[in-house]
C-alpha atoms as a PDB file:
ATOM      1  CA  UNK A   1     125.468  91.377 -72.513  1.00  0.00           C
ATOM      2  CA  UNK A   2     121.586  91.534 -72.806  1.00  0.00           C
ATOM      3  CA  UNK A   3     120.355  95.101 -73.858  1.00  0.00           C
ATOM      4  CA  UNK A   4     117.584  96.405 -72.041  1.00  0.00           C
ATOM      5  CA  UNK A   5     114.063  97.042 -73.962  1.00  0.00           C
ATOM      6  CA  UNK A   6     113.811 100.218 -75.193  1.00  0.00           C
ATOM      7  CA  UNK A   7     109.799 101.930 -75.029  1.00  0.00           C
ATOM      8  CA  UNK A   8     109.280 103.677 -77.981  1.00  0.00           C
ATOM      9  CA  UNK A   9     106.090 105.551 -77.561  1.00  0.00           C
ATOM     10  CA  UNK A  10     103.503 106.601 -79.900  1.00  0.00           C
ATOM     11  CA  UNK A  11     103.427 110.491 -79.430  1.00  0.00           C
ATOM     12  CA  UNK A  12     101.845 112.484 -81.955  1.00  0.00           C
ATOM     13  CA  UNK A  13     100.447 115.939 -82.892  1.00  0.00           C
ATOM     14  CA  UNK A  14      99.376 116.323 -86.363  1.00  0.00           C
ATOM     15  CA  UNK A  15     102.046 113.635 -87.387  1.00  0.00           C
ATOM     16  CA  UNK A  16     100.459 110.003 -88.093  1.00  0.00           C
ATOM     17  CA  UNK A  17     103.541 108.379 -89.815  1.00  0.00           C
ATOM     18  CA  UNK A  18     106.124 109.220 -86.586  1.00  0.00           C
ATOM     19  CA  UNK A  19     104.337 106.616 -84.684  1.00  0.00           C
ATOM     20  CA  UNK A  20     107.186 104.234 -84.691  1.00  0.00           C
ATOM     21  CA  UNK A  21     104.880 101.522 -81.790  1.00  0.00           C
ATOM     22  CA  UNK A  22     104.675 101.440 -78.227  1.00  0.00           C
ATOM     23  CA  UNK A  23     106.530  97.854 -77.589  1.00  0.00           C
ATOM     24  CA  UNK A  24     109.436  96.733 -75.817  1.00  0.00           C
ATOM     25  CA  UNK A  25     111.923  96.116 -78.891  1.00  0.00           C
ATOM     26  CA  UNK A  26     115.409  94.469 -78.795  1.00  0.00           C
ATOM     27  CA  UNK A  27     118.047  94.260 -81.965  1.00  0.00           C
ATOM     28  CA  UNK A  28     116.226  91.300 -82.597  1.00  0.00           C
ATOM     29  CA  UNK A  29     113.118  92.623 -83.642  1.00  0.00           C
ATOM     30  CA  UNK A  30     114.926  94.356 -86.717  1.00  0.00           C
ATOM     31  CA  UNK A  31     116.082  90.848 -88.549  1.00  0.00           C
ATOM     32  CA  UNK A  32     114.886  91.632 -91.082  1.00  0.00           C
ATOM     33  CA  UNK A  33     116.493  93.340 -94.281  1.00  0.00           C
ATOM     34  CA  UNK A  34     115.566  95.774 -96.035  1.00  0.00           C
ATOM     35  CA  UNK A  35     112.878  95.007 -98.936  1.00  0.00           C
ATOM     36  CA  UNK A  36     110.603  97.040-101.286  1.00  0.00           C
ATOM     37  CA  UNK A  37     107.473  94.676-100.399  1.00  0.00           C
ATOM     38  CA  UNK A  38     107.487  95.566 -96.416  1.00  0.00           C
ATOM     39  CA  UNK A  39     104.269  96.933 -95.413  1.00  0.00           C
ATOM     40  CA  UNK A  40     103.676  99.156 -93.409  1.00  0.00           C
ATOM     41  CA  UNK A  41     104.204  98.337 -89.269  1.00  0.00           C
ATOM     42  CA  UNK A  42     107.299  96.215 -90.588  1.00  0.00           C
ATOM     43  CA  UNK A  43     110.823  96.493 -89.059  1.00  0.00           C
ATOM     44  CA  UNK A  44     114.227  96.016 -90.931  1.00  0.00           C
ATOM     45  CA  UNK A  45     117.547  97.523 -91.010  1.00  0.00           C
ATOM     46  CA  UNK A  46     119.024  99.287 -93.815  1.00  0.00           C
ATOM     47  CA  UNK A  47     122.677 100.164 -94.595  1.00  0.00           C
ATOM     48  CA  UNK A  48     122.754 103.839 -93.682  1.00  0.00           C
ATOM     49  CA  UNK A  49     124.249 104.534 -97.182  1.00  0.00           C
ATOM     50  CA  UNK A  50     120.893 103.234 -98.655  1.00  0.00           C
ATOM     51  CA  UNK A  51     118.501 105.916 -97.192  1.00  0.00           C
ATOM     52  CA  UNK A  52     117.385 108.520 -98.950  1.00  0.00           C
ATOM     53  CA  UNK A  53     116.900 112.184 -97.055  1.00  0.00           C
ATOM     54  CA  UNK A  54     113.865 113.989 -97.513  1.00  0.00           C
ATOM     55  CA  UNK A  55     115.075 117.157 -96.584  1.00  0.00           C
ATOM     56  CA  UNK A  56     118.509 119.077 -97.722  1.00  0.00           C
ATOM     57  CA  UNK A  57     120.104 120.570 -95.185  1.00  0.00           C
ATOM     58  CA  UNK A  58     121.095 119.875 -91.531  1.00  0.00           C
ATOM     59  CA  UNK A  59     122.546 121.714 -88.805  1.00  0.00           C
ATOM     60  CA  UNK A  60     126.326 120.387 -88.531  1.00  0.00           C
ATOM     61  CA  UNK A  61     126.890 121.621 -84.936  1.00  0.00           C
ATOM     62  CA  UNK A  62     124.206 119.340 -84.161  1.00  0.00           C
ATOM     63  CA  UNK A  63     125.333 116.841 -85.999  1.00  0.00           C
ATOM     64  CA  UNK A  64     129.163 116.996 -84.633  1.00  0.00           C
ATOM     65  CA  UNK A  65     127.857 116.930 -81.277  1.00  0.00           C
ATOM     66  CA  UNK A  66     126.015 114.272 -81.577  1.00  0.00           C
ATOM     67  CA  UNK A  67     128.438 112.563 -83.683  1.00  0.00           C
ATOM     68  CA  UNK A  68     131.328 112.809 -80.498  1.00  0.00           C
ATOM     69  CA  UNK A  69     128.789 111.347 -78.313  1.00  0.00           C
ATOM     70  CA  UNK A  70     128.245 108.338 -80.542  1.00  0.00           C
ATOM     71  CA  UNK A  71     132.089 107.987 -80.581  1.00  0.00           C
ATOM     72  CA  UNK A  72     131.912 107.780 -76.863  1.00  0.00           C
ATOM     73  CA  UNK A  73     129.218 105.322 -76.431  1.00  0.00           C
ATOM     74  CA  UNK A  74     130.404 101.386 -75.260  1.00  0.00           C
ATOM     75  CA  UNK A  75     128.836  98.901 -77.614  1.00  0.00           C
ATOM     76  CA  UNK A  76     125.820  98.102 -75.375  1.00  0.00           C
ATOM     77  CA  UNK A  77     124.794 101.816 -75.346  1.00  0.00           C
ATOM     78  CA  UNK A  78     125.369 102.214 -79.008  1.00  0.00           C
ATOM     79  CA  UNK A  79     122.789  99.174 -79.360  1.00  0.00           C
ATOM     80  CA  UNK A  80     120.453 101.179 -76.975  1.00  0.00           C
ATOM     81  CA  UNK A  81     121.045 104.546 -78.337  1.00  0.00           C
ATOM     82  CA  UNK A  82     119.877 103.426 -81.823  1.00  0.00           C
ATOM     83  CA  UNK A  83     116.943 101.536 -80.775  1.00  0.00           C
ATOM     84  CA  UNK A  84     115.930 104.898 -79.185  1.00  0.00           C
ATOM     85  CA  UNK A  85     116.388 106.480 -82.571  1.00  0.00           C
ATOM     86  CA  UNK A  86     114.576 104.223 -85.022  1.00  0.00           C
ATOM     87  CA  UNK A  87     114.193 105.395 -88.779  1.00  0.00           C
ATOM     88  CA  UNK A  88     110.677 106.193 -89.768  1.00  0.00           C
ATOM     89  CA  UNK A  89     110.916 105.196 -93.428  1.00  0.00           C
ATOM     90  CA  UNK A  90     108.427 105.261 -96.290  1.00  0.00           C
ATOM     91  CA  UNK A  91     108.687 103.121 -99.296  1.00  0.00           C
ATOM     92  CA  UNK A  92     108.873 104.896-102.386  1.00  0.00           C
ATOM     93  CA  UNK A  93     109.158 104.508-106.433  1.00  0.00           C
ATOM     94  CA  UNK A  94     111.526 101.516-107.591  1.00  0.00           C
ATOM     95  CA  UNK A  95     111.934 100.226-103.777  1.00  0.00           C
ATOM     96  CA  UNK A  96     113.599 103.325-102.666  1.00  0.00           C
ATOM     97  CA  UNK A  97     113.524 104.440 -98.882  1.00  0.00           C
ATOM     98  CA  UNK A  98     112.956 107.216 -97.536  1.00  0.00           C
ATOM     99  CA  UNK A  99     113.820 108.931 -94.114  1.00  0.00           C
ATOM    100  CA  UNK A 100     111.199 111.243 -92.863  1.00  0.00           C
ATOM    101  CA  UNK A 101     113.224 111.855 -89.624  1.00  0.00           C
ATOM    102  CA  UNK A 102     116.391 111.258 -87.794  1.00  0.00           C
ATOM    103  CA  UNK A 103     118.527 112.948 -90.263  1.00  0.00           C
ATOM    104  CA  UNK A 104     120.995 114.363 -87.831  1.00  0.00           C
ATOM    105  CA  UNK A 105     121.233 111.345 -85.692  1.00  0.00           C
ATOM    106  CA  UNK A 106     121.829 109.310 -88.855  1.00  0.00           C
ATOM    107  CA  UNK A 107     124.451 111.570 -90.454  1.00  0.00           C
ATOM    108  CA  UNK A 108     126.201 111.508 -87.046  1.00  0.00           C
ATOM    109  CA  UNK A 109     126.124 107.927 -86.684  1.00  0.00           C
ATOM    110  CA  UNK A 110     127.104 107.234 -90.447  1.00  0.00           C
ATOM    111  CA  UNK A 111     130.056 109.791 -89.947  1.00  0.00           C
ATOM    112  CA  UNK A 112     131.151 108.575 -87.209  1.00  0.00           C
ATOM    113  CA  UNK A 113     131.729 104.724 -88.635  1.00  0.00           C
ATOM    114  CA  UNK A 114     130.124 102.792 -85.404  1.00  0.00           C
ATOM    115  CA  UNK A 115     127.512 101.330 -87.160  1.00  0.00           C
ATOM    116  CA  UNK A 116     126.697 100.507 -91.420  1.00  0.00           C
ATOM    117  CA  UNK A 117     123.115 100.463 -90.476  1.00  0.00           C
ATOM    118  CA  UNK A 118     119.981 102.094 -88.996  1.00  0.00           C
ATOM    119  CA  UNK A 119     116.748 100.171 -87.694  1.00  0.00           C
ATOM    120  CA  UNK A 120     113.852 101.019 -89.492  1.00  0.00           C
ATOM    121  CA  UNK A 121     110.047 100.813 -89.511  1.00  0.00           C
ATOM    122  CA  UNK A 122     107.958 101.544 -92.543  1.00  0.00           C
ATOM    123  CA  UNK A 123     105.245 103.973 -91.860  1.00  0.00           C
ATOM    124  CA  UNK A 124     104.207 103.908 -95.621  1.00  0.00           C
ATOM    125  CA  UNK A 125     104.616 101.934 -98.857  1.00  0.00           C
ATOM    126  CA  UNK A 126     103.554 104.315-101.889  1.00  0.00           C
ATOM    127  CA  UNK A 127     105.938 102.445-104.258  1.00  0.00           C
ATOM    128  CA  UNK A 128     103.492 101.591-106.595  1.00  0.00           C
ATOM    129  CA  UNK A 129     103.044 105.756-107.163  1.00  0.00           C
ATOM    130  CA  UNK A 130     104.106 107.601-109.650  1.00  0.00           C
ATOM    131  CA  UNK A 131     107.161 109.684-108.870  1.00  0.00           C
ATOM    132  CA  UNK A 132     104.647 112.929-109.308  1.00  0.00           C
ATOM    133  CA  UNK A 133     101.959 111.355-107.084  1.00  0.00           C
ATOM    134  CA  UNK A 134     104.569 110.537-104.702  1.00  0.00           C
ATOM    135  CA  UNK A 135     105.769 113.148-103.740  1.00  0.00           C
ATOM    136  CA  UNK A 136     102.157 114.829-103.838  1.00  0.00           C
ATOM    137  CA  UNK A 137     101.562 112.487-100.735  1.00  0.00           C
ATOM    138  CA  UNK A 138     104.443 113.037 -99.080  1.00  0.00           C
ATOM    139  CA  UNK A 139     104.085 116.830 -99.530  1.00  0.00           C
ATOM    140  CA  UNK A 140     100.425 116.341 -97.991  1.00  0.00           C
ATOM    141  CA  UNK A 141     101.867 114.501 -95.019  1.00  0.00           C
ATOM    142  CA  UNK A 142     104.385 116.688 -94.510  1.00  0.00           C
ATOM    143  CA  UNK A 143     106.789 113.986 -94.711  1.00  0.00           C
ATOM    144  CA  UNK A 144     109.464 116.328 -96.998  1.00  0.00           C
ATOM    145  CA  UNK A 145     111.444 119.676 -96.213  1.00  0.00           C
ATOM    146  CA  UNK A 146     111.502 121.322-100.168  1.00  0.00           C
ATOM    147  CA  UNK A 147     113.783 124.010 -98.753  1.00  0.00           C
ATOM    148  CA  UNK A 148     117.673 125.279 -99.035  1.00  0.00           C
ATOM    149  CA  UNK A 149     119.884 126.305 -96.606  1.00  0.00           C
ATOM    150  CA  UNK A 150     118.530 129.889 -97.910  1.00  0.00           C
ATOM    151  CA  UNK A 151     115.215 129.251 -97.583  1.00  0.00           C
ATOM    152  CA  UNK A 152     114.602 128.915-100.810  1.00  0.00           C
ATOM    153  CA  UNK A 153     112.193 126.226-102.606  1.00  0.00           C
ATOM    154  CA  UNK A 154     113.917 123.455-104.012  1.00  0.00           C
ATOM    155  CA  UNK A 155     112.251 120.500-106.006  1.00  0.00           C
ATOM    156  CA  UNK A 156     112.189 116.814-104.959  1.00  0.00           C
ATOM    157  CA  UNK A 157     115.308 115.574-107.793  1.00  0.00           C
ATOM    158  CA  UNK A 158     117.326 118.732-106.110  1.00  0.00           C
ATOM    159  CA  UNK A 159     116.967 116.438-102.718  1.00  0.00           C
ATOM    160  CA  UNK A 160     120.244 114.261-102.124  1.00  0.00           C
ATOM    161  CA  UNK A 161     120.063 111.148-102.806  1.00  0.00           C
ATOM    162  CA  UNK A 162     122.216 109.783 -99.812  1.00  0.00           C
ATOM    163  CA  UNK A 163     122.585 110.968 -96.222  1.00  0.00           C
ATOM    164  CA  UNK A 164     126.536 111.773 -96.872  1.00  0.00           C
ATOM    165  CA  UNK A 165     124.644 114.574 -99.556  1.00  0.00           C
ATOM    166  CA  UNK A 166     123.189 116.197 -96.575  1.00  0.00           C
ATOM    167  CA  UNK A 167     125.027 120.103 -96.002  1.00  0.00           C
ATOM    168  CA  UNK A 168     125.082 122.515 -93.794  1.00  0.00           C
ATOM    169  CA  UNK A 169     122.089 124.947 -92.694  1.00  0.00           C
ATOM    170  CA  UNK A 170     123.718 126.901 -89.501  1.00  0.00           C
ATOM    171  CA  UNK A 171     120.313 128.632 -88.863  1.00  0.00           C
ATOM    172  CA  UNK A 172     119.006 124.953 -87.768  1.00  0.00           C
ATOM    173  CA  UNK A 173     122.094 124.212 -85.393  1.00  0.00           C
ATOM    174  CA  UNK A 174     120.667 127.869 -83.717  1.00  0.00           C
ATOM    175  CA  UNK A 175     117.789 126.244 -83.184  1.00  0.00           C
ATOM    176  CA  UNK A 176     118.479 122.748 -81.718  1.00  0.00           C
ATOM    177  CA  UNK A 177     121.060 125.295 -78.986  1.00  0.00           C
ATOM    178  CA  UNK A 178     117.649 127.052 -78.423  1.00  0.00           C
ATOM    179  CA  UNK A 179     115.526 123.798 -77.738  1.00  0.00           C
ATOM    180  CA  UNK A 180     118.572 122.762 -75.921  1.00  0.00           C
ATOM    181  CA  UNK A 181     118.569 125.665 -73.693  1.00  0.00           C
ATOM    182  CA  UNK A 182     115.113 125.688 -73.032  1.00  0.00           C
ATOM    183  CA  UNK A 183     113.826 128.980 -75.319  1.00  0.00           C
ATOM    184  CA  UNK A 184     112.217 126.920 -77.627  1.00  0.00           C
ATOM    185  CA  UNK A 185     109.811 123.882 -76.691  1.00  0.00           C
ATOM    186  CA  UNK A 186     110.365 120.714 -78.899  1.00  0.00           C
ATOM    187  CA  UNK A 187     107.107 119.451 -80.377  1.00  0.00           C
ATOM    188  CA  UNK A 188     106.309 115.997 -82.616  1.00  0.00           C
ATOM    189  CA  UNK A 189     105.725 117.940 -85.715  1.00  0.00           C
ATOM    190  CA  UNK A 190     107.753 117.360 -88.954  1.00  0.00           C
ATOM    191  CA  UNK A 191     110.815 119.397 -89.611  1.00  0.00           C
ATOM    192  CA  UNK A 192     109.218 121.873 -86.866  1.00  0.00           C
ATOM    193  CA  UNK A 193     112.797 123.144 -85.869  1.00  0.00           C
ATOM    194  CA  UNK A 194     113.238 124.210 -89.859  1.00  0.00           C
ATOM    195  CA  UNK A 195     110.264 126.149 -89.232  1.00  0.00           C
ATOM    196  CA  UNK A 196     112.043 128.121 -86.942  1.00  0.00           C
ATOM    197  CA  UNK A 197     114.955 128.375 -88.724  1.00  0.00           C
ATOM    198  CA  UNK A 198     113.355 130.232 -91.501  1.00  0.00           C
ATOM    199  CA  UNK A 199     111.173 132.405 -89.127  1.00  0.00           C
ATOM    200  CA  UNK A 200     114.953 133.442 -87.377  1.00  0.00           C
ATOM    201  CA  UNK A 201     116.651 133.681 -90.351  1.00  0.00           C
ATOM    202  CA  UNK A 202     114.104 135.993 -91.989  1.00  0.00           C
ATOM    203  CA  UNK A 203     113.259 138.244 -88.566  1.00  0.00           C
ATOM    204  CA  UNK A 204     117.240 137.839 -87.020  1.00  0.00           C
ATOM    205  CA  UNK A 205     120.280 140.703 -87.651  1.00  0.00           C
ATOM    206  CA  UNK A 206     122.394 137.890 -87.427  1.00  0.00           C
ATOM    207  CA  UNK A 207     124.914 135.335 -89.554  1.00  0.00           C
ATOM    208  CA  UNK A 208     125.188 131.905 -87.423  1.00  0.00           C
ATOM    209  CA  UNK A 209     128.037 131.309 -90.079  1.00  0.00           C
ATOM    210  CA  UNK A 210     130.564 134.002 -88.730  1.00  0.00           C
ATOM    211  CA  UNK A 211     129.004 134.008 -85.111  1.00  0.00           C
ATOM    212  CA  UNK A 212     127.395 131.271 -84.041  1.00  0.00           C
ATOM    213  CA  UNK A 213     126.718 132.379 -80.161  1.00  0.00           C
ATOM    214  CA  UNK A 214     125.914 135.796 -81.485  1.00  0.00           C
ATOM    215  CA  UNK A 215     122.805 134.535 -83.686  1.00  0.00           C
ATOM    216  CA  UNK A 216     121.419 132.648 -80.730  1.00  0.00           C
ATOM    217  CA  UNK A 217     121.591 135.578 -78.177  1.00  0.00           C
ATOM    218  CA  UNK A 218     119.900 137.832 -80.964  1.00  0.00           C
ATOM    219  CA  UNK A 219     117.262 134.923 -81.718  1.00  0.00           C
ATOM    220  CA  UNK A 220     116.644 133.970 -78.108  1.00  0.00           C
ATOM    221  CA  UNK A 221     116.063 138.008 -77.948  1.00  0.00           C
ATOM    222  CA  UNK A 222     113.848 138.144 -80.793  1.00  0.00           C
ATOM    223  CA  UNK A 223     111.695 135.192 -78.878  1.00  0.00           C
ATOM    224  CA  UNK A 224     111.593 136.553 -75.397  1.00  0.00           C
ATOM    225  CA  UNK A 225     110.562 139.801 -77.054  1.00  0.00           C
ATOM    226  CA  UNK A 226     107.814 138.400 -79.601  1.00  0.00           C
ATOM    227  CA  UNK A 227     106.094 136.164 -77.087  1.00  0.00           C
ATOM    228  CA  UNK A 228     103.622 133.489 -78.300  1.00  0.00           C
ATOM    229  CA  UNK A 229     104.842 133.110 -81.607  1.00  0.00           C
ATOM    230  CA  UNK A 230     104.152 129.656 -83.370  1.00  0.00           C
ATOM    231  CA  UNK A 231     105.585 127.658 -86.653  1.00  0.00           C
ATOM    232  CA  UNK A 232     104.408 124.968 -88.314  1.00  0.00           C
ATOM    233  CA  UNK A 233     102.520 123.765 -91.914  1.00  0.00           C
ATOM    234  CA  UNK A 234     100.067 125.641 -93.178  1.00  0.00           C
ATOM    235  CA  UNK A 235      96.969 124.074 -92.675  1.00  0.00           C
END
């Protein structure tokens, strides 16, 4: 069966590496394997095990829901449903990649055993930088979440080192519900939802952990009582 081009468009705000092109692209534009000397504009596919997060933490809900409706996808749709989620990836010391989105959708998809693999495009190649000057850059681009589950800073070596590292941060499942049910408007800006995690988490009488619905009826409060408010890097 012939899967039908997928448009991925180049929408940005204050994010120059999530451009991932704005042509047609079938499986076969992603032949290519995975190599430390891709430049940037290439497209590969790399085992999923392979990938290296650049944040610590996900929200599991998310990722179980999106997980059950990879499960349910027929083969074709699968195909489609990836293309639709391609890797953003930049090329760091010793030929390592790095995912600066897609986390959740890549956990899901690894956890769920329908696919090895991810397709990829590199958005940078810094592998000629010094681990310290890397992750200055990627820290400039905003291309790394240096937080806990808490909050809390954490240093690039405290990042996992594989997606299956990833754990659990229930204040970002609260907010993909509220993007989901409309309270919060999605925008193309790096780990923006994390933003709002740590805004609700800090401003929120609530504990997702022991009551998940409760914590999104007190933060979709919170919002519809603070109106305006806005998250996002420090410029």
């Amino acid at each position: 069966m012939r899967i039908r081009p997928v448009l991925v468009l180049s929408i940005i705000v204050g994010l120059p590496g999530l451009l991932i092109g704005a042509a047609p692209l079938q499986p076969s534009d992603y032949k290519a394997d995975y190599s430390a000397e891709l430049t940037v504009g290439a497209t590969c596919t790399i085992p999923l095990t392979q990938i290296h997060p650049t944040q610590a933490v996900v929200g599991m809900q998310e990722v179980e829901h999106k997980e059950a409706k990879i499960k349910k996808l027929a083969r074709p749709d699968l195909t489609v449903y990836m293309l639709d989620h391609v890797v953003p990836i930049v090329i760091g010391p010793e030929g390592i990649p790095y995912m600066t989105d897609r986390h959740h959708t890549n956990t899901a998809l690894l956890k769920s055993g329908r696919s090895p693999f991810a397709y990829c495009k590199i958005i940078a190649n810094w592998s000629d930088k010094k681990p310290a000057a890397f992750w200055e850059e990627m820290e400039a681009h905003h291309y790394v979440w240096l937080m806990d589950a808490q909050g809390e800073p954490i240093t690039p070596d405290q990042l996992p080192t594989s997606i299956s590292g990833l754990t659990d941060d229930p204040w970002r499942a609260v907010v993909w519900k509220l993007e989901h049910d409309g309270v919060i408007s999605k925008k193309p800006i790096y780990y923006y939802e994390f933003y709002w995690a740590n805004l609700l988490e800090k401003k929120v009488d609530a504990d997702p952990s022991a009551d998940f619905k409760g914590a999104i009826a007190a933060s979709r409060e919170y919002i519809e009582n603070h109106p305006g408010l806005t998250v996002g890097p420090a410029q």
